[in-house]
Protein backbone atom coordinates (compact mmCIF):
# COMPACT_ATOMS: atom_id res chain seq x y z
CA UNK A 1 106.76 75.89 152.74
CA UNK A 2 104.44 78.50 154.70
CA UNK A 3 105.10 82.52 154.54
CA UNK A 4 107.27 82.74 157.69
CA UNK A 5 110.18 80.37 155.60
CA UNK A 6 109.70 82.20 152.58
CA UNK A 7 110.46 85.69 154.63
CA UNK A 8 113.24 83.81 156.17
CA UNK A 9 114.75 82.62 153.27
CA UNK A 10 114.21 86.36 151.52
CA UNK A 11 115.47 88.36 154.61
CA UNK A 12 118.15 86.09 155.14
CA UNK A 13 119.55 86.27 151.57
CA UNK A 14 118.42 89.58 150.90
CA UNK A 15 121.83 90.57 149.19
CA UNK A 16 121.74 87.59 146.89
CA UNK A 17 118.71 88.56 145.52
CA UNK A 18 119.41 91.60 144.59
CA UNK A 19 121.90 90.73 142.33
CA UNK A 20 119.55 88.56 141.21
CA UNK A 21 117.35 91.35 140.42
CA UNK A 22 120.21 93.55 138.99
CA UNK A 23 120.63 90.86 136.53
CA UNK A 24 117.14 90.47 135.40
CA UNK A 25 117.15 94.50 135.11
CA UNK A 26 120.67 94.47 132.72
CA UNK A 27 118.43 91.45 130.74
CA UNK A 28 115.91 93.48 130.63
CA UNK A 29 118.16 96.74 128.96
CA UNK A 30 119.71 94.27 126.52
CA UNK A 31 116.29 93.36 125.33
CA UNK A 32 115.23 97.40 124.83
CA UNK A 33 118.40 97.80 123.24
CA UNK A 34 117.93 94.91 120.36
CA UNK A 35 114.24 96.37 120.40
CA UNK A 36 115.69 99.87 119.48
CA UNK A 37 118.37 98.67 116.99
CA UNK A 38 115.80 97.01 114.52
CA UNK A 39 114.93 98.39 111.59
CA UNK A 40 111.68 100.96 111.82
CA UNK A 41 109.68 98.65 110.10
CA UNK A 42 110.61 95.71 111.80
CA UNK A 43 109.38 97.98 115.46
CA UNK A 44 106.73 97.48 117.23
CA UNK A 45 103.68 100.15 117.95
CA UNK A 46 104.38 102.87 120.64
CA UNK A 47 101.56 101.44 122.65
CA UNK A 48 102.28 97.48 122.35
CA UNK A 49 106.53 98.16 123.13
CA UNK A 50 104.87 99.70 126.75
CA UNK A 51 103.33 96.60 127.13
CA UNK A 52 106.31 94.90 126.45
CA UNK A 53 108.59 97.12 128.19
CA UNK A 54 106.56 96.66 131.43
CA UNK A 55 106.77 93.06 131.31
CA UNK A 56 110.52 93.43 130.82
CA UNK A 57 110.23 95.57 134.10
CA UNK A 58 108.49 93.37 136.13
CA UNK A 59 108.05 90.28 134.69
CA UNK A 60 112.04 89.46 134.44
CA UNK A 61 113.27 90.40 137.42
CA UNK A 62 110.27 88.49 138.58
CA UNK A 63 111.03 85.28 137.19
CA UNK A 64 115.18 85.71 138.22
CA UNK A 65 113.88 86.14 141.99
CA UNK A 66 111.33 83.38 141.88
CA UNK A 67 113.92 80.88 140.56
CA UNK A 68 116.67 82.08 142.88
CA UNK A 69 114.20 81.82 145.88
CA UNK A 70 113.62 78.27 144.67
CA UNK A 71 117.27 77.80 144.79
CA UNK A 72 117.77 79.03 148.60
CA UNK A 73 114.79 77.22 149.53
CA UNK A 74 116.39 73.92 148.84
CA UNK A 75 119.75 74.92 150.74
CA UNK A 76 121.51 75.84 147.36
CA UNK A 77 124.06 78.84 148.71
CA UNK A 78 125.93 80.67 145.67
CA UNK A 79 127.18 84.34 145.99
CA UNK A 80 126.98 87.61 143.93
CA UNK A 81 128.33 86.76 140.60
CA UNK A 82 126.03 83.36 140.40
CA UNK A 83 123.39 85.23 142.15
CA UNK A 84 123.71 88.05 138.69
CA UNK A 85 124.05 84.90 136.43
CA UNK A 86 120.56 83.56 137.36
CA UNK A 87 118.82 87.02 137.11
CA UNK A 88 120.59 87.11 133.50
CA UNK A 89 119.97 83.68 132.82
CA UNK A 90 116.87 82.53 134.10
CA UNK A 91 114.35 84.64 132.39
CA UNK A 92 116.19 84.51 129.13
CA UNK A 93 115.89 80.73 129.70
CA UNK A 94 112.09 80.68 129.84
CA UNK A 95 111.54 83.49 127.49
CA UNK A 96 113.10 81.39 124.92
CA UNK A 97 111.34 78.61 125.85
CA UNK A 98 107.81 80.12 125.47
CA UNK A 99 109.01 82.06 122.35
CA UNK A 100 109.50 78.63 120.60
CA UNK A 101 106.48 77.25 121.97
CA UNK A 102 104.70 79.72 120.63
CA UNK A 103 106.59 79.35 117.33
CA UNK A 104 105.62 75.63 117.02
CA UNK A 105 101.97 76.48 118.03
CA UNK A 106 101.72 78.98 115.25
CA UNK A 107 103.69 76.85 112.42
CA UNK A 108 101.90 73.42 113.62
CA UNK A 109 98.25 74.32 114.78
CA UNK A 110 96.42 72.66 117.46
CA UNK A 111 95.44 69.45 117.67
CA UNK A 112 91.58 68.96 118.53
CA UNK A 113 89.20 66.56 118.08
CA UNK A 114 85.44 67.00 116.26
CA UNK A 115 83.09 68.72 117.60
CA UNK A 116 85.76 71.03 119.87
């Protein structure tokens, strides 16, 4: 796929991925919300929840359009409420993957060999 598809396939189904986006963006208020409903000391520092918050910002919705884009580039059509499923969907989907790779990672170790 070169650039001129890609804009085709985004300025073609420009509408589509902006639910897609809207999606990502109510994901990304349900995830502030749980943040703010913890317990205080169960919070994260002011400076590392910015960090976080701008990855809910950009890296969500990123990850909902980048999937849907996938989608419409292999002639996969869906419409609004699909379209708001994936942007929900999607990033929870590989957040929660990553969280419990991480989670293995930390309660497992790495494996390496001597001298590494």
């Amino acid at each position: 796929m070169n650039i001129d598809q890609l804009q085709a396939i985004i300025t073609g189904n420009f509408g589509t991925l902006i639910f897609v986006v809207l999606g990502a963006f109510i994901l990304t208020g349900i995830s502030i919300k749980e943040h703010l409903d913890r317990d205080p000391k169960d919070k994260m520092s002011k400076s590392k929840y910015l960090i976080y918050f701008f990855g809910w910002m950009i890296g969500y919705p990123s990850m909902g359009f980048v999937i849907a884009v996938a989608y419409l580039a292999n002639d996969n059509q869906f419409g609004a409420w699909l379209a708001l499923q994936i942007g929900l969907t999607s990033p929870a989907i590989v957040a929660g993957i990553a969280s419990g790779g991480a989670n293995i990672l930390a309660k497992e170790g790495v494996a390496t060999t001597d001298g590494q």
